[in-house]
C-alpha atoms as a PDB file:
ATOM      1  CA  UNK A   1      99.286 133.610 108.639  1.00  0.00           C
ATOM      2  CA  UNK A   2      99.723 129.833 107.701  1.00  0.00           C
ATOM      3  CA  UNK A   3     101.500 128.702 110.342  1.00  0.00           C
ATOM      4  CA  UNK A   4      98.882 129.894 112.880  1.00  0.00           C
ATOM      5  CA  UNK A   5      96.060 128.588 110.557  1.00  0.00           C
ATOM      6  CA  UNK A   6      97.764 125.003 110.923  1.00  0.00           C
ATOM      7  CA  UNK A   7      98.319 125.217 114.462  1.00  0.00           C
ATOM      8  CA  UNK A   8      94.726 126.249 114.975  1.00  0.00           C
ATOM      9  CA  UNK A   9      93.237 123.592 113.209  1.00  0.00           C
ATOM     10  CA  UNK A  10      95.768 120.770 114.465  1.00  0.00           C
ATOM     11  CA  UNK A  11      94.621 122.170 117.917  1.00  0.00           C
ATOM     12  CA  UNK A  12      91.099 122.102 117.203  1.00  0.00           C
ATOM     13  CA  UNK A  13      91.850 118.496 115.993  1.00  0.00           C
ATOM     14  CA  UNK A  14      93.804 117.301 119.312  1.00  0.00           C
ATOM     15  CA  UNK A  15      91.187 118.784 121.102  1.00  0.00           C
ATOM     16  CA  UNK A  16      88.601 116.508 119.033  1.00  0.00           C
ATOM     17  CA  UNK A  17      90.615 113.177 119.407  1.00  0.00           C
ATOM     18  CA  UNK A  18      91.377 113.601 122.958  1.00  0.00           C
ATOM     19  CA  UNK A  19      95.171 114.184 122.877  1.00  0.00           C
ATOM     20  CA  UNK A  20      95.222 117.218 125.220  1.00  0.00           C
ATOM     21  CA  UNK A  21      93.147 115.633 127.869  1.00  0.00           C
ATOM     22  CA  UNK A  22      95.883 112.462 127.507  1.00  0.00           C
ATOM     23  CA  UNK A  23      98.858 115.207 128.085  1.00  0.00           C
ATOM     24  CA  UNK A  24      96.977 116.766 130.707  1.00  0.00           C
ATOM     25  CA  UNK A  25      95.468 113.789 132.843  1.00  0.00           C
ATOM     26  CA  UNK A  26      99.343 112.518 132.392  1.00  0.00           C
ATOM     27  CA  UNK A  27     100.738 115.720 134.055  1.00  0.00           C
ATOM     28  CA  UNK A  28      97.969 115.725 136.810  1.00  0.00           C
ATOM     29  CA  UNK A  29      99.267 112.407 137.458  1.00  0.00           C
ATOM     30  CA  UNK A  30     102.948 112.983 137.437  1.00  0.00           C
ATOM     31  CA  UNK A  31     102.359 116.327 139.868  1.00  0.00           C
ATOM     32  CA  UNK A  32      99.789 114.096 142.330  1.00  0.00           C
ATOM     33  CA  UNK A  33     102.855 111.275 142.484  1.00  0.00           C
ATOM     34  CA  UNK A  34     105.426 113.426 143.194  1.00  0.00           C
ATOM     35  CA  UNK A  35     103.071 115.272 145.905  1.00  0.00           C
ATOM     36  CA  UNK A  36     102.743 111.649 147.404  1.00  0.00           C
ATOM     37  CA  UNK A  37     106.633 110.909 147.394  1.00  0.00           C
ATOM     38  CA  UNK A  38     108.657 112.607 150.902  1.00  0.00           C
ATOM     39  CA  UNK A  39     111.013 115.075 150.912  1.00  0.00           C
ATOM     40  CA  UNK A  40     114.347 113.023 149.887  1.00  0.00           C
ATOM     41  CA  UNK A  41     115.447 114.761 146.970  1.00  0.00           C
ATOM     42  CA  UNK A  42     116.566 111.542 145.224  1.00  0.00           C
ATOM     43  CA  UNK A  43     112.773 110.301 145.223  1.00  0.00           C
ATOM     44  CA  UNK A  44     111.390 113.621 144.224  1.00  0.00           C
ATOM     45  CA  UNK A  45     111.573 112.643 140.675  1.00  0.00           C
ATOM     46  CA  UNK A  46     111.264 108.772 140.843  1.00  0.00           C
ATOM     47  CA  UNK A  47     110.830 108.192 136.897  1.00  0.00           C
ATOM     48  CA  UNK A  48     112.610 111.011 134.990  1.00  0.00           C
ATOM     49  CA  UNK A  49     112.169 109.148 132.041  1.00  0.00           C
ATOM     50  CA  UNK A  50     107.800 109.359 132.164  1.00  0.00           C
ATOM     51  CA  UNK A  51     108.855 112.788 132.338  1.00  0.00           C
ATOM     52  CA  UNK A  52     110.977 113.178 129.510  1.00  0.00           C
ATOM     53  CA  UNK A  53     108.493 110.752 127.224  1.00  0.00           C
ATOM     54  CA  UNK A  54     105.818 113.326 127.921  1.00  0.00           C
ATOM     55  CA  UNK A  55     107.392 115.881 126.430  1.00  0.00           C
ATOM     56  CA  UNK A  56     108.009 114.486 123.182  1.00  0.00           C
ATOM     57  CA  UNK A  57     106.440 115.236 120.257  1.00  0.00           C
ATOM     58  CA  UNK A  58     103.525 113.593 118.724  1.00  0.00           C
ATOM     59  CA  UNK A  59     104.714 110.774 116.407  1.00  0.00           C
ATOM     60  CA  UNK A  60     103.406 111.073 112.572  1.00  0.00           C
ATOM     61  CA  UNK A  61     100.332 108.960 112.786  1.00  0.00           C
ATOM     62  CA  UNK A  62      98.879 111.185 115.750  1.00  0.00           C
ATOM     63  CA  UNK A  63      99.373 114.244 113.794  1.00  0.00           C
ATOM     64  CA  UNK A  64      97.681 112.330 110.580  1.00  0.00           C
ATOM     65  CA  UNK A  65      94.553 111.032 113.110  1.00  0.00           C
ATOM     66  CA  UNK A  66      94.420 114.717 114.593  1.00  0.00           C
ATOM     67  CA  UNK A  67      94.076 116.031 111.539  1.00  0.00           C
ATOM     68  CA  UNK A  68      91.742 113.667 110.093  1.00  0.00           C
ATOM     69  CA  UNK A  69      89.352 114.270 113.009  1.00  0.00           C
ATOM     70  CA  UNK A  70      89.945 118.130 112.347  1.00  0.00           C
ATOM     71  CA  UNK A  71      86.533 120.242 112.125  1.00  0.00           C
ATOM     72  CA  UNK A  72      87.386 121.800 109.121  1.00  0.00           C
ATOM     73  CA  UNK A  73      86.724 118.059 106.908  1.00  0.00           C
ATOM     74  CA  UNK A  74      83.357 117.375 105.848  1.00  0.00           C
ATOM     75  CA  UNK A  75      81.523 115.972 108.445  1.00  0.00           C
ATOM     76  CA  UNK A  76      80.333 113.012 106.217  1.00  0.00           C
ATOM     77  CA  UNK A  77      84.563 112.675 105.134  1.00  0.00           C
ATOM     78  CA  UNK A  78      85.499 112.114 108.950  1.00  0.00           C
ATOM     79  CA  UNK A  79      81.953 109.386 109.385  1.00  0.00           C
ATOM     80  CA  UNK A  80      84.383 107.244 107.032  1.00  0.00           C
ATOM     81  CA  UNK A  81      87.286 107.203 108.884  1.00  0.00           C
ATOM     82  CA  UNK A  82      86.636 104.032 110.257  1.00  0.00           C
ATOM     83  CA  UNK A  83      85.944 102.117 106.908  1.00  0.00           C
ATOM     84  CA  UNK A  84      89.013 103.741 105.149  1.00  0.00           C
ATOM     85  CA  UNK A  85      91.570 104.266 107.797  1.00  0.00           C
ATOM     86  CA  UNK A  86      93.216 107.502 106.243  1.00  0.00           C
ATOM     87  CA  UNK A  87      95.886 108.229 109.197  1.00  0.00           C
ATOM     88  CA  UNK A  88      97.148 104.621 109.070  1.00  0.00           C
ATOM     89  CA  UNK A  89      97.179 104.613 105.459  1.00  0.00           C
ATOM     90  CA  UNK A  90      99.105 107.355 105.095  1.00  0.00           C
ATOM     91  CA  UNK A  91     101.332 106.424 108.196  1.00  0.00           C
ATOM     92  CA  UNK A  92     102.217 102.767 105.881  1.00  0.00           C
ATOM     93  CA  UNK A  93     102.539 104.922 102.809  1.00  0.00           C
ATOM     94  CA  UNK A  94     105.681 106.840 105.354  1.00  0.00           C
ATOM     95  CA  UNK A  95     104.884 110.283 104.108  1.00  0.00           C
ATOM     96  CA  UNK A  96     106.306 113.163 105.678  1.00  0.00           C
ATOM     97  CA  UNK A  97     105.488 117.448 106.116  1.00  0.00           C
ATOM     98  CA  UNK A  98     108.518 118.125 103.535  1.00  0.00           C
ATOM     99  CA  UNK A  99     107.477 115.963 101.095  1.00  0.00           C
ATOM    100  CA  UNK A 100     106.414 116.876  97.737  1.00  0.00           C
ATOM    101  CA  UNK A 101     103.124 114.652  97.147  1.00  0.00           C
ATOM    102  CA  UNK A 102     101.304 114.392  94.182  1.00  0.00           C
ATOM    103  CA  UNK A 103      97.134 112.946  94.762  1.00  0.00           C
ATOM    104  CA  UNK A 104      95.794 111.139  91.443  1.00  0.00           C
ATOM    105  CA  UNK A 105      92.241 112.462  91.171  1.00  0.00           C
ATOM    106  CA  UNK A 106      91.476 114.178  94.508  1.00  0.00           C
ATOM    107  CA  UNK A 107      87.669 114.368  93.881  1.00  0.00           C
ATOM    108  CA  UNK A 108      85.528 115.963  96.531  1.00  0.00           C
ATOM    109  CA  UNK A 109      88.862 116.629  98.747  1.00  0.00           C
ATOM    110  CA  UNK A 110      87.984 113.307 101.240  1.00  0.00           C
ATOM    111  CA  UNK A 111      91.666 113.044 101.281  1.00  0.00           C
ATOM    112  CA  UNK A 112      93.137 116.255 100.133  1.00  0.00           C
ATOM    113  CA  UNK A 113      91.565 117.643 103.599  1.00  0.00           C
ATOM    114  CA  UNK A 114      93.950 115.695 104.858  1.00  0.00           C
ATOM    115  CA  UNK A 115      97.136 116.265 102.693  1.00  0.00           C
ATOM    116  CA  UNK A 116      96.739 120.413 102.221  1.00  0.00           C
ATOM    117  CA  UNK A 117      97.375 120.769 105.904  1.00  0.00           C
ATOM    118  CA  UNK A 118      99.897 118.351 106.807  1.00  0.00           C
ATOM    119  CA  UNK A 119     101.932 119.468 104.062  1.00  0.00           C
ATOM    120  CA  UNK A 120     101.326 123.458 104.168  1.00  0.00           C
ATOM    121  CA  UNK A 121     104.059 124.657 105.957  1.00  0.00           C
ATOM    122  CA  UNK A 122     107.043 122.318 104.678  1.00  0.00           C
ATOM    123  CA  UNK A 123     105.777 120.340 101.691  1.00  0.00           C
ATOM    124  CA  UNK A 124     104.141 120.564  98.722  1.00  0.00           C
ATOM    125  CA  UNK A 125     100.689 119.413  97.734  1.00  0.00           C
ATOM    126  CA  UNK A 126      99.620 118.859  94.150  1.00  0.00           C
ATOM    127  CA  UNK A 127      96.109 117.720  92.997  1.00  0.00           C
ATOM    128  CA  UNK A 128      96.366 116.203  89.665  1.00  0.00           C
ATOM    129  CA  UNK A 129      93.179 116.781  88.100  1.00  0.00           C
ATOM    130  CA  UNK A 130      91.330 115.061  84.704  1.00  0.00           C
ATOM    131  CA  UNK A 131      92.146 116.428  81.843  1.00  0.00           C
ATOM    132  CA  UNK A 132      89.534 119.739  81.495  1.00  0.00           C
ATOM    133  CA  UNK A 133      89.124 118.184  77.488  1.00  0.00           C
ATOM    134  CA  UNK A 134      88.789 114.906  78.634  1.00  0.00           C
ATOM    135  CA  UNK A 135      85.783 112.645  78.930  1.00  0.00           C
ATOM    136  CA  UNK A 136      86.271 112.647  82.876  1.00  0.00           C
ATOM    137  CA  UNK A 137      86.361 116.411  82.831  1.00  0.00           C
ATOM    138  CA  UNK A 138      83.091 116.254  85.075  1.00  0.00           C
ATOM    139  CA  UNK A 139      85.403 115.078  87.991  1.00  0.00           C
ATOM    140  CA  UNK A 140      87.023 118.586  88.126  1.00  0.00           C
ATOM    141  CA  UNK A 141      83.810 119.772  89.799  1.00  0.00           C
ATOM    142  CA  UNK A 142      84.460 118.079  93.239  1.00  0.00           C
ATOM    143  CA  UNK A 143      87.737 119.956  93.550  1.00  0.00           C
ATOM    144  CA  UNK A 144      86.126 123.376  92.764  1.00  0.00           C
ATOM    145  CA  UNK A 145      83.644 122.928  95.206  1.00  0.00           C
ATOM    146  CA  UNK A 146      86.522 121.805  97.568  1.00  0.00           C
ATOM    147  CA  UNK A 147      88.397 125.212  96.973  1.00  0.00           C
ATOM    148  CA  UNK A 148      85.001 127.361  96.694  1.00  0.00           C
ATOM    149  CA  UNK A 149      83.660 125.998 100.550  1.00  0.00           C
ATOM    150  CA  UNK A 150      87.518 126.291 101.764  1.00  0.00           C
ATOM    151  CA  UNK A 151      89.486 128.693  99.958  1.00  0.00           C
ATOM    152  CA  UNK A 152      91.959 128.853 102.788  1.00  0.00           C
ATOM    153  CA  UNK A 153      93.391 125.879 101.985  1.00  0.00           C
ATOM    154  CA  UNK A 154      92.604 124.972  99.077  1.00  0.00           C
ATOM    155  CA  UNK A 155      92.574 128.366  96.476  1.00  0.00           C
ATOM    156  CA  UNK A 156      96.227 128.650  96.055  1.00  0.00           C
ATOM    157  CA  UNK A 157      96.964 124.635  96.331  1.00  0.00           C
ATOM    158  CA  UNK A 158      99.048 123.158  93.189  1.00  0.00           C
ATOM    159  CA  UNK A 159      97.657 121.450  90.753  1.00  0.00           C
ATOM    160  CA  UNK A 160      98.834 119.669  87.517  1.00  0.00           C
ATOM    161  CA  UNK A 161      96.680 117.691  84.875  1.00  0.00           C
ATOM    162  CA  UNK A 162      96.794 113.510  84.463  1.00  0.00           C
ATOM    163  CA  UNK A 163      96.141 112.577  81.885  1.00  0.00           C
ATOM    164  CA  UNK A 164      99.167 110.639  80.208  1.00  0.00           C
ATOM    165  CA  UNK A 165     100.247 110.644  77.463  1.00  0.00           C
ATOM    166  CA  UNK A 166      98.667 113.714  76.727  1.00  0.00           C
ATOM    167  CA  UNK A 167      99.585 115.806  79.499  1.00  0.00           C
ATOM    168  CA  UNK A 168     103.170 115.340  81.325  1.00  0.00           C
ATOM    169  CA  UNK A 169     102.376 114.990  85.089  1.00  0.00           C
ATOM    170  CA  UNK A 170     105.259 116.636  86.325  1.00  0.00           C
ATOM    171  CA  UNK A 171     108.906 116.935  85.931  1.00  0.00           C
ATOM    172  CA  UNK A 172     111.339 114.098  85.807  1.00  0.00           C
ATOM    173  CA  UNK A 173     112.513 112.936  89.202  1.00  0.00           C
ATOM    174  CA  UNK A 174     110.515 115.900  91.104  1.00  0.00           C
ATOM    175  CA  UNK A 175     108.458 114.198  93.325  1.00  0.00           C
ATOM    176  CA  UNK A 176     108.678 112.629  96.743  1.00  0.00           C
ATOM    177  CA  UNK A 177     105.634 110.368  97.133  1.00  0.00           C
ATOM    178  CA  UNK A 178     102.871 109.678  94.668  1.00  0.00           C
ATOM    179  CA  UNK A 179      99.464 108.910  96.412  1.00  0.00           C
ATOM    180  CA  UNK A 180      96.327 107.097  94.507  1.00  0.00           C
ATOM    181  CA  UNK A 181      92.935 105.737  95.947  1.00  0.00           C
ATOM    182  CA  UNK A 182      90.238 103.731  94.479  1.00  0.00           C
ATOM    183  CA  UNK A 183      91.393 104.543  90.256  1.00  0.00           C
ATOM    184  CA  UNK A 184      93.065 101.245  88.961  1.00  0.00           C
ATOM    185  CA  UNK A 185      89.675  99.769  87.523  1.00  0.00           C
ATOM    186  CA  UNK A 186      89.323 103.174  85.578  1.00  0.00           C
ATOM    187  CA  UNK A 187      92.977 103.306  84.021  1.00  0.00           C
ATOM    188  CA  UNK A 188      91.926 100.281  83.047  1.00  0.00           C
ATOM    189  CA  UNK A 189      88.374 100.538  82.024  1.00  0.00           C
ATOM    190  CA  UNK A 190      89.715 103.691  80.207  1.00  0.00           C
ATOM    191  CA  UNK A 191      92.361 101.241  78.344  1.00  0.00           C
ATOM    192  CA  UNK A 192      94.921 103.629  79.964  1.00  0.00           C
ATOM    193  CA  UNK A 193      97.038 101.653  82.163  1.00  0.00           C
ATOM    194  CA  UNK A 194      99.678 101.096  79.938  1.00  0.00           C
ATOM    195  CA  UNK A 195     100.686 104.606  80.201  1.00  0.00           C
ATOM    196  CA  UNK A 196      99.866 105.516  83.290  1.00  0.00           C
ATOM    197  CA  UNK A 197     102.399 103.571  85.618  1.00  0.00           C
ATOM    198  CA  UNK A 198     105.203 104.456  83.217  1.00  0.00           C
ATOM    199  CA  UNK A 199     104.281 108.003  83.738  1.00  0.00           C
ATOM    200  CA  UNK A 200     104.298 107.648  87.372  1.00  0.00           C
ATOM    201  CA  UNK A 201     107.209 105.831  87.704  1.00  0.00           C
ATOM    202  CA  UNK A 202     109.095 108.565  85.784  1.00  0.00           C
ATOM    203  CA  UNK A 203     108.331 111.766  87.781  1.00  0.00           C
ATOM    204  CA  UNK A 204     108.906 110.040  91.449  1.00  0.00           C
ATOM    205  CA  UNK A 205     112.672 110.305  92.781  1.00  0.00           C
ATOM    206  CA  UNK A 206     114.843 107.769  93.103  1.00  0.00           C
ATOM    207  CA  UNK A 207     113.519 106.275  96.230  1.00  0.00           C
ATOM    208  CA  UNK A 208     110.302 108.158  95.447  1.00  0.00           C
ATOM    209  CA  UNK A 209     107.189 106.250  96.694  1.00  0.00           C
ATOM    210  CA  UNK A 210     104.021 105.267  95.015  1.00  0.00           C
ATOM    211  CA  UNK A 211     101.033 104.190  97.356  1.00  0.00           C
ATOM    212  CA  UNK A 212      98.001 102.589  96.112  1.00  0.00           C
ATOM    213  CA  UNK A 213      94.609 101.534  97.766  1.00  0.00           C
ATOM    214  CA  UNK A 214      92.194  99.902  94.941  1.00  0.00           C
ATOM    215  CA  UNK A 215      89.449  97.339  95.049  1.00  0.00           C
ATOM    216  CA  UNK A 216      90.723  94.101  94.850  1.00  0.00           C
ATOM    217  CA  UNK A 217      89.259  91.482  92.681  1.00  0.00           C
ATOM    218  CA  UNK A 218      89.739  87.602  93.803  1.00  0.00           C
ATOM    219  CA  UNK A 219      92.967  85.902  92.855  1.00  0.00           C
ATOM    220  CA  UNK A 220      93.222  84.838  89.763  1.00  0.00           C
ATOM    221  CA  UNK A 221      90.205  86.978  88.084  1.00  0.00           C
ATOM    222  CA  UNK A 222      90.807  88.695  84.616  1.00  0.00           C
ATOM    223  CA  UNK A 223      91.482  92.265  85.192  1.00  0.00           C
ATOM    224  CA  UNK A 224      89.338  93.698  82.288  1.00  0.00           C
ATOM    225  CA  UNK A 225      86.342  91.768  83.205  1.00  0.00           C
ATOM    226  CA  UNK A 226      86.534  92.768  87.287  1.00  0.00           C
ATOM    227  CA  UNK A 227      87.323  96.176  86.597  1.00  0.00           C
ATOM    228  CA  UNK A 228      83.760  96.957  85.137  1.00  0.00           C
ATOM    229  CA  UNK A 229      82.480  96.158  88.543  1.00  0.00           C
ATOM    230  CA  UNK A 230      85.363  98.511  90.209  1.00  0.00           C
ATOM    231  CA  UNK A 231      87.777  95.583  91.322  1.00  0.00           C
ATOM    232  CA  UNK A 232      91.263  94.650  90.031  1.00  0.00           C
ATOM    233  CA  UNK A 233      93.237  91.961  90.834  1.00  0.00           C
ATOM    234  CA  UNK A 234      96.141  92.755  93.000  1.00  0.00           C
ATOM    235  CA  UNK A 235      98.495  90.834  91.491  1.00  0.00           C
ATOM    236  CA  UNK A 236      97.558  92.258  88.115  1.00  0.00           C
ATOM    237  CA  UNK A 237      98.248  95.832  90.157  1.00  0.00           C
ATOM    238  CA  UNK A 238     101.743  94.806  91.675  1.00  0.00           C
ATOM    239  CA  UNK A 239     102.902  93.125  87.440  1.00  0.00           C
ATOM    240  CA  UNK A 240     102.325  96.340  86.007  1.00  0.00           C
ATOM    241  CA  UNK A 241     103.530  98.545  88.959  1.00  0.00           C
ATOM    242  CA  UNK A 242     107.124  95.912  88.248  1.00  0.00           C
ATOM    243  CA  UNK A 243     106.862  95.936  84.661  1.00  0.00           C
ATOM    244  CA  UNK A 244     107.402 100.292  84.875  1.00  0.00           C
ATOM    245  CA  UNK A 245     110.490  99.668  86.839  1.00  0.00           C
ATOM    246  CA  UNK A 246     109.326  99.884  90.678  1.00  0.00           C
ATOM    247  CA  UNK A 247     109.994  97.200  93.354  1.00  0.00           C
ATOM    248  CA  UNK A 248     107.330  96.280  95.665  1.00  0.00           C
ATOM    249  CA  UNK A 249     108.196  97.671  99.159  1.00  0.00           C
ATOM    250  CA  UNK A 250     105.023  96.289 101.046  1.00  0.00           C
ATOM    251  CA  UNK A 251     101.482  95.234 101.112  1.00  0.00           C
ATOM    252  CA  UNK A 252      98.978  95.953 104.237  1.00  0.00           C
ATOM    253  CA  UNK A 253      95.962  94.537 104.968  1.00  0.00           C
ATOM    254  CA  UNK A 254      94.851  97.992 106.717  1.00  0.00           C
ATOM    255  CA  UNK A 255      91.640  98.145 104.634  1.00  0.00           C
ATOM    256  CA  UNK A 256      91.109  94.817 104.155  1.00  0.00           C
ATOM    257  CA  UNK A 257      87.246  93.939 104.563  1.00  0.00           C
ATOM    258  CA  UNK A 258      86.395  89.846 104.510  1.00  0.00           C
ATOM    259  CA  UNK A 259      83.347  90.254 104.468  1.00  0.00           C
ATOM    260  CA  UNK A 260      83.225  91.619 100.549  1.00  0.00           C
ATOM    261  CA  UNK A 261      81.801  88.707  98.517  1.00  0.00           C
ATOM    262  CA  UNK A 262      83.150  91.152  95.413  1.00  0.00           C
ATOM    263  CA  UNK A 263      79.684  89.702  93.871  1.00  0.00           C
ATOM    264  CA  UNK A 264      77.099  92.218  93.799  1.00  0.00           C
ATOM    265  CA  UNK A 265      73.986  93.286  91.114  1.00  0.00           C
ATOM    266  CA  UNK A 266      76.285  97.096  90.711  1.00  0.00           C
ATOM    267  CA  UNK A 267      79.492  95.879  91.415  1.00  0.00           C
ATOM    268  CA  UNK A 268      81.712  97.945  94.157  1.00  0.00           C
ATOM    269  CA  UNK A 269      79.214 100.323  93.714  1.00  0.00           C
ATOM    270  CA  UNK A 270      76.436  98.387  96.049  1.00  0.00           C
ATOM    271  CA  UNK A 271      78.511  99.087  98.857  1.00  0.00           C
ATOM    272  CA  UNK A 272      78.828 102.076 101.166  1.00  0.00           C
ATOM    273  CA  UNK A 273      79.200 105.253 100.222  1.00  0.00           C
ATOM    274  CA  UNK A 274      77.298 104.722  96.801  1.00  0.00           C
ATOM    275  CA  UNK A 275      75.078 102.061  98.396  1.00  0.00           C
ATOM    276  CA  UNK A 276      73.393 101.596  94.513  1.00  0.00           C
ATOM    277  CA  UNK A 277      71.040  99.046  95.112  1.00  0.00           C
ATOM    278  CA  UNK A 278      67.804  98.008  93.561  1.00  0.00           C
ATOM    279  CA  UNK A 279      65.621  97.140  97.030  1.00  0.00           C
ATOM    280  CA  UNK A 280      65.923  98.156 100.454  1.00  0.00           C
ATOM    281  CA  UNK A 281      66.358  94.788 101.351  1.00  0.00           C
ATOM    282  CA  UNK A 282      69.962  94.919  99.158  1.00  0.00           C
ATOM    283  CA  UNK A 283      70.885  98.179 100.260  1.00  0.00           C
ATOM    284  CA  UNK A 284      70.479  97.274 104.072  1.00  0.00           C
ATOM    285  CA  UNK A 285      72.322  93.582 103.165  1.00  0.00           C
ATOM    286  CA  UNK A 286      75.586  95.915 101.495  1.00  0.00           C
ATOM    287  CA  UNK A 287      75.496  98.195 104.524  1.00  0.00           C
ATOM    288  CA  UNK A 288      76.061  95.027 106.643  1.00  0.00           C
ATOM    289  CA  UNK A 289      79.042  94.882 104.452  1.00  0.00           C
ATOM    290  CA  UNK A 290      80.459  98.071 104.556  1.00  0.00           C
ATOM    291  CA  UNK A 291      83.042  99.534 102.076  1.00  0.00           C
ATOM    292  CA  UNK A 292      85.304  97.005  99.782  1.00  0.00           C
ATOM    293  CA  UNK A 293      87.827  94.991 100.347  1.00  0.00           C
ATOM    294  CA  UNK A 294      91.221  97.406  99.085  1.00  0.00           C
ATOM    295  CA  UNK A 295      94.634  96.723  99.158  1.00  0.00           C
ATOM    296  CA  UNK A 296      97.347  99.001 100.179  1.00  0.00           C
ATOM    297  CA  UNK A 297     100.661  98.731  98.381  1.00  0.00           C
ATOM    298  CA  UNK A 298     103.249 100.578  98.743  1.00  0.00           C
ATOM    299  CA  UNK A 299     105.938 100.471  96.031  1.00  0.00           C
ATOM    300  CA  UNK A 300     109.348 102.219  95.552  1.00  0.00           C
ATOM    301  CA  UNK A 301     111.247 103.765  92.758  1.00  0.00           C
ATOM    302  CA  UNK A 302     115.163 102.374  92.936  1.00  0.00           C
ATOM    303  CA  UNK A 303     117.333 104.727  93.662  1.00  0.00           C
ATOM    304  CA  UNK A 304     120.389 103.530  91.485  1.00  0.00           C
ATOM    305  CA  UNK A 305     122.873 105.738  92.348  1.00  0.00           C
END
């Protein structure tokens, strides 16, 4: 039943994104040049090796843009594609369908819709969800609506409670790949950062990975005072990432955006999606913008052994 759910919706998706037309316009081609070539059997075939590239399979990041074209997102998740770049993110962060990932705070689903499917058949998803007696309890309502409009996915999906050092995120040394978008400035608006990386660091693997995509702050800026306008310093991010034991692996520049003056009347919050402005004249001007400038890190656990 899952397996041709998936391959339903990854069609669907190739379908979308135009991969089936490339396969088939490529095979059209390949029959119309050997029509062309004369009978000689040694020119029949005169690249073996087009042939034999056609038929492999799709690499990881057209699987990951597939199925964040699918039909089954939220139309208004896939119109963001372009600011956030989920496929490529999550091509950087090297995650794989066996994997067991754990998403910090999945929200509304915009990248859970993403996660549940590439990981149903061989992985393991886990949405680690506020705390339900927490102050941020309210943020549990994006992923029931998530599981009410698609319980096919979604209704039997893991999930586990974050909220450290309360609650214990998972098991020690049980997870492949730890995923977490746009929460820094709360950890540490929340004054809970301290814990929080430890925790992290503890449940990955050894060789576990831990990607990241925040709001950076300029160089230099004090992290308490830029994370009440949604920014952190990424610096700041990769110190206390080090200080809980893991080694930096890489930083991207995949959602990058130079045009973020990170000096607006409501913070990251001026800017697309939230657009919270006070005139239409500011919320056209943070349009122009578009989403924040983010880093992407993606750090490693040691393996020591």
């Amino acid at each position: 039943m899952r397996t041709h759910a998936l391959w339903l919706l990854l069609s669907a998706a190739l379908l979308m994104n135009g991969c089936g037309a490339k396969q088939s316009n490529a095979s059209e081609e390949a029959i119309q040049s050997n029509a062309e070539t004369n009978s000689d059997p040694s020119e029949k075939y005169p690249d073996r090796g087009a042939r034999n590239r056609q038929a492999q399979p799709l690499t990881r990041l057209e699987v990951l843009t597939a199925l964040a074209n699918a039909p089954t997102r939220a139309e208004e998740n896939r119109a963001r594609n372009a600011a956030r770049h989920p496929a490529e993110t999550l091509d950087f962060f090297g995650i794989e369908p066996d994997m067991t990932v754990i998403e910090i705070g999945p929200g509304g689903g915009w990248y859970a819709e993403i996660l549940r499917p590439y990981l149903l058949e061989d992985g393991r998803y886990i949405a680690a969800l506020d705390a339900p007696d927490g102050h941020r309890a309210h943020y549990r309502k994006g992923w029931e609506k998530l599981v009410e409009s698609q319980p096919e996915l979604f209704a039997d999906a893991e999930t586990t409670v974050f909220s450290p050092p309360q609650y214990q995120l998972a098991e020690d040394d049980s997870i492949d790949m730890i995923v977490t978008f746009r929460h820094v400035h709360g950890w540490i608006n929340d004054n809970t950062y301290a814990s929080i990386f430890p925790e992290l660091f503890r449940v990955l693997k050894p060789g576990g990975v831990l990607g990241v995509v925040t709001h950076r702050a300029h160089e230099g800026a004090d992290f308490k005072e830029s994370a009440k306008a949604g920014y952190v310093p990424q610096e700041w991010v990769i110190a206390q990432a080090e200080k809980a034991g893991f080694v930096l692996d890489e930083a991207s520049e995949i959602n990058a955006n130079p045009k973020d003056t990170k000096d607006h009347p409501n913070g990251v919050w001026s800017l697309p999606p939230t657009l919270k402005n006070e005139t239409d004249e500011q919320r056209k001007s943070s349009a122009e913008i578009g989403e924040s400038d983010r880093m992407t890190l993606r750090f490693v656990k040691p393996d020591t052994h």
